[in-house]
Protein backbone atom coordinates (compact mmCIF):
# COMPACT_ATOMS: atom_id res chain seq x y z
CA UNK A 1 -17.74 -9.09 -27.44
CA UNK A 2 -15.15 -11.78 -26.55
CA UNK A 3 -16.01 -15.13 -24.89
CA UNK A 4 -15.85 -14.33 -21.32
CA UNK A 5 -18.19 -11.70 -21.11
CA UNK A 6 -21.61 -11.25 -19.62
CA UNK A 7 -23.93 -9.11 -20.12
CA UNK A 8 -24.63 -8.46 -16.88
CA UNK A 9 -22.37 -7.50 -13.66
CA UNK A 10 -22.07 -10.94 -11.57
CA UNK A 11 -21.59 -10.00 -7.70
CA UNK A 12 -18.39 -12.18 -6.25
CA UNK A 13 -17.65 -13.22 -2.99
CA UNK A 14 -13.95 -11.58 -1.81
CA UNK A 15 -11.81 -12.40 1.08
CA UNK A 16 -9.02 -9.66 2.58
CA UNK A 17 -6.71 -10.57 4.21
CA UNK A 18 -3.73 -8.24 5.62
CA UNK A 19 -0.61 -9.85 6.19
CA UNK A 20 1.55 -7.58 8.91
CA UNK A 21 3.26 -7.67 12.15
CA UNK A 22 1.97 -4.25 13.42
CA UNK A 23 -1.34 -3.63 11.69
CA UNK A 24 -4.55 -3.71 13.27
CA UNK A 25 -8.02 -2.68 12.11
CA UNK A 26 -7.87 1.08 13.09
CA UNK A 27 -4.01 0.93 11.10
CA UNK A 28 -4.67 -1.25 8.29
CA UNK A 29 -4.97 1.65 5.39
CA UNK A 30 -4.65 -1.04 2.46
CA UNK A 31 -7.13 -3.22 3.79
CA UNK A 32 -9.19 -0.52 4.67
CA UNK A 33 -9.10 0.54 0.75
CA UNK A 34 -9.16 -2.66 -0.94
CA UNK A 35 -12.85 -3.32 1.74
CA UNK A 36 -14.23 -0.33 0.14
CA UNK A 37 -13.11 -1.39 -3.67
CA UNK A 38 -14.57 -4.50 -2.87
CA UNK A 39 -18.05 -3.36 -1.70
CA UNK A 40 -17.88 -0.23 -4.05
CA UNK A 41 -17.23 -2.47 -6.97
CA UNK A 42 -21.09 -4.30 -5.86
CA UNK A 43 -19.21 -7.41 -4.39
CA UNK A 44 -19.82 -9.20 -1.07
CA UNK A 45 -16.63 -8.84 0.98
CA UNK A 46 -16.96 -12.71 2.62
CA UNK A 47 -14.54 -12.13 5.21
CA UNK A 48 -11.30 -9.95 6.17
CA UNK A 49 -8.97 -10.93 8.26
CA UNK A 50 -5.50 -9.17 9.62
CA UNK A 51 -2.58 -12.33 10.47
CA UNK A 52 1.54 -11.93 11.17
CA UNK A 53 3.49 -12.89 8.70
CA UNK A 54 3.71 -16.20 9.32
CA UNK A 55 3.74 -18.62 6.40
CA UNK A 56 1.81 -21.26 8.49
CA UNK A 57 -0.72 -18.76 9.94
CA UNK A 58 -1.07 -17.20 6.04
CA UNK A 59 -1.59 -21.52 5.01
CA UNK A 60 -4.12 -22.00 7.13
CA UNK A 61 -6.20 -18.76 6.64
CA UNK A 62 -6.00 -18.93 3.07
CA UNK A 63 -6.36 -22.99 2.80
CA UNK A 64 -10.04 -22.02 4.54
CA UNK A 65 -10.98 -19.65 1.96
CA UNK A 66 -9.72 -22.15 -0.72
CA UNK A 67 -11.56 -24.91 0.44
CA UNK A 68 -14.98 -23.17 1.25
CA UNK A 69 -17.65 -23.35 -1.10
CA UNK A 70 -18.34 -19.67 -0.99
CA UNK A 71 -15.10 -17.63 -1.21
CA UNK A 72 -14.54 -17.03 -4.89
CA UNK A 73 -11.40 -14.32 -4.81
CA UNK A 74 -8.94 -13.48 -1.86
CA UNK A 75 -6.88 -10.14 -2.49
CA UNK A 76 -3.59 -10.40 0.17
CA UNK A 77 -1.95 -7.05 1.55
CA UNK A 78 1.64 -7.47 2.62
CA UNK A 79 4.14 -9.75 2.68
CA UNK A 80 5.49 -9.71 -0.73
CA UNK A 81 8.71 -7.73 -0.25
CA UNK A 82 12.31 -8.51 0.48
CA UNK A 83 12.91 -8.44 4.20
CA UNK A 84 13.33 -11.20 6.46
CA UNK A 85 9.55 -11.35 7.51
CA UNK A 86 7.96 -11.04 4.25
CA UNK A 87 7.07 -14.49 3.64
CA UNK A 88 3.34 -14.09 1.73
CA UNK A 89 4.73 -15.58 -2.11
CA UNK A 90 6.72 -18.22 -0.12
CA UNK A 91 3.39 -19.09 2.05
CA UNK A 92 0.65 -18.89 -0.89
CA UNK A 93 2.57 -20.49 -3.85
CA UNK A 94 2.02 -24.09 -2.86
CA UNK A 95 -1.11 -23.69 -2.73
CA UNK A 96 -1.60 -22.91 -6.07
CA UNK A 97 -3.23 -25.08 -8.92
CA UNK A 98 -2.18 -22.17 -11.76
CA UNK A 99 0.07 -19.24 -11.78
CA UNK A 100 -1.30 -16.23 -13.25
CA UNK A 101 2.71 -15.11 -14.66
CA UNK A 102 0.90 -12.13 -16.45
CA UNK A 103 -0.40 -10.43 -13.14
CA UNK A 104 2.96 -9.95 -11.31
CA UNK A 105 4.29 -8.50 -14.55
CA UNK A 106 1.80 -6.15 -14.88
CA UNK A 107 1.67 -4.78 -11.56
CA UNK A 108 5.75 -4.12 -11.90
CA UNK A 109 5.27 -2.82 -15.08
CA UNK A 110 2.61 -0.18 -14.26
CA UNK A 111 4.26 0.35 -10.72
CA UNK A 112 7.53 1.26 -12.77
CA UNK A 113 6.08 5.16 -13.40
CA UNK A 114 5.58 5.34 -9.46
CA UNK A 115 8.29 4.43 -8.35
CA UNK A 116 10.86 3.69 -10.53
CA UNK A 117 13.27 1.03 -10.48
CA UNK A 118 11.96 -0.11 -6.91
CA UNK A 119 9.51 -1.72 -8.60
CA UNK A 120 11.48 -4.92 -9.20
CA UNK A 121 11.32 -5.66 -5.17
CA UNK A 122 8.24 -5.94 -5.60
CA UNK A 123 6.92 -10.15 -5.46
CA UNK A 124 3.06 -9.68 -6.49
CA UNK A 125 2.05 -12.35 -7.56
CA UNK A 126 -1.28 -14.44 -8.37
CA UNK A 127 -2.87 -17.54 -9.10
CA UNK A 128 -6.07 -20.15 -9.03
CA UNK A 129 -6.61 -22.88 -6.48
CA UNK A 130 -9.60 -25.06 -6.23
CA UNK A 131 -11.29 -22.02 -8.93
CA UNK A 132 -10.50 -19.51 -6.30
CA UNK A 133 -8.46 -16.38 -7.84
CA UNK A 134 -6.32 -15.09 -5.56
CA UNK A 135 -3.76 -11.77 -5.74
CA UNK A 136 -0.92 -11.18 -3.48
CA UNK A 137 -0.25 -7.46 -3.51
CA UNK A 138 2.55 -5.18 -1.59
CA UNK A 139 1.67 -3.90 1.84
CA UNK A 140 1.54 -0.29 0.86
CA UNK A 141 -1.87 1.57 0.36
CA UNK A 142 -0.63 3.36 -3.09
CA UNK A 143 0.20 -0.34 -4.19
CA UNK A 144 -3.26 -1.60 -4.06
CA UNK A 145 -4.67 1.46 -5.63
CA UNK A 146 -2.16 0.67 -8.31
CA UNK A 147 -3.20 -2.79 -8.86
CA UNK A 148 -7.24 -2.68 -8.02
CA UNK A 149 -7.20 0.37 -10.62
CA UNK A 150 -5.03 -0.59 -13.21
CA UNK A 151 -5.79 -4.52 -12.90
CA UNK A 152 -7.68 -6.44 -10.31
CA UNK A 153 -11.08 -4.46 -10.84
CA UNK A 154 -11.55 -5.10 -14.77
CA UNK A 155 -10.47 -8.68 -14.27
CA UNK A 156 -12.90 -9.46 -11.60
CA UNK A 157 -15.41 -7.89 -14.11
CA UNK A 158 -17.95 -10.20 -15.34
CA UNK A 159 -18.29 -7.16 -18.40
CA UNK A 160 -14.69 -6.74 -18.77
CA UNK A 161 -13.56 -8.03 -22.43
CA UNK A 162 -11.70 -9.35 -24.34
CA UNK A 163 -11.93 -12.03 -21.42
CA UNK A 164 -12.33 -11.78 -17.45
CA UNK A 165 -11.27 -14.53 -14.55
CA UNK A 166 -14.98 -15.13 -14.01
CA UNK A 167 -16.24 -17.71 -15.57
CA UNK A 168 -13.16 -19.76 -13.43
CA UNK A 169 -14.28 -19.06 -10.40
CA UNK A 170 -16.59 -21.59 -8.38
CA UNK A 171 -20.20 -21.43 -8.00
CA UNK A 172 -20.62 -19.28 -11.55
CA UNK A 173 -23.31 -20.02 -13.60
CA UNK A 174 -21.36 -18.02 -16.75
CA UNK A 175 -23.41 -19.41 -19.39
CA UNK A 176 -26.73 -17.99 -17.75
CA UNK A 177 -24.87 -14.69 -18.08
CA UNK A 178 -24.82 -14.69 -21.97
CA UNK A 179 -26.97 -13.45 -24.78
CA UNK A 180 -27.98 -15.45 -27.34
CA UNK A 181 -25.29 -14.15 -29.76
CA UNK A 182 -22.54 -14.83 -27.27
CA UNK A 183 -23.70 -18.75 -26.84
């Protein structure tokens, strides 16, 4: 068993927040699914929110969920492609502390037998700021599937090994989490 791993499934606290300029809550699919990952997964969803793509509008949303004490993962919807509104990576990148380089790479990677080439339009991207892991992830619904499944889900994890993003986050007690062999 590696060195971030519990023994034991530790509930998170997770933010959504859909980024779009014509979504609402009866038409946001993605956020829809990623709420029900969330929940289905035994974490708290701490808020969800739906906001234009605005880079200032995105700041100040996800500066709030950065700075509370509570919020210990946001998962963004939308925003990450090439057209002249998609602004998320240009709105959430200051903000960061880390990059997580791995997680964009990934997600293009595994998104390459879906749909092809496309893939590299993708800008998913994620990071840590002030312990609080956040994941920027296409707008579509199939592109969360692909990265909750094939990514986000085992490293939010408190099981998942070699190593999860768990012990990171704020407001974990990790080491009360461990056996006495993994101390």
């Amino acid at each position: 068993m590696g060195h971030n791993v519990s023994q034991k499934t530790i509930p998170l606290n997770i933010a959504i927040l859909t980024v779009s300029d014509t979504r609402n809550e009866e038409t946001d699919t993605s956020g829809k699914f990623l709420v029900e990952q969330v929940q289905g997964a035994g974490h708290e969803l701490s808020d969800k929110k739906i906001v234009i793509d605005d880079i200032y509008k995105i700041r100040a949303l996800l500066s709030n969920w950065i700075a509370d004490d509570e919020t210990q993962v946001v998962i963004i919807t939308g925003g990450t492609g090439f057209t002249s509104r998609d602004s998320t990576p240009e709105a959430v990148t200051p903000l960061l502390d880390k990059t997580v380089d791995g997680f964009g790479e990934l997600f293009r990677q595994v998104s390459l037998e879906q749909i092809g080439t496309s893939t590299i339009q993708s800008r998913a991207l994620a990071g840590m700021a002030n312990e609080t892991l956040i994941f920027c992830l296409p707008g579509s619904t199939n592109a969360c599937r692909t990265a909750w499944e094939s990514i986000i889900s085992s490293q939010i994890d408190s099981k998942q090994g070699p190593c999860n993003f768990v012990p990171q986050l704020k407001n974990i007690d990790f080491a009360a989490c461990l056996t006495r062999e993994n101390r």
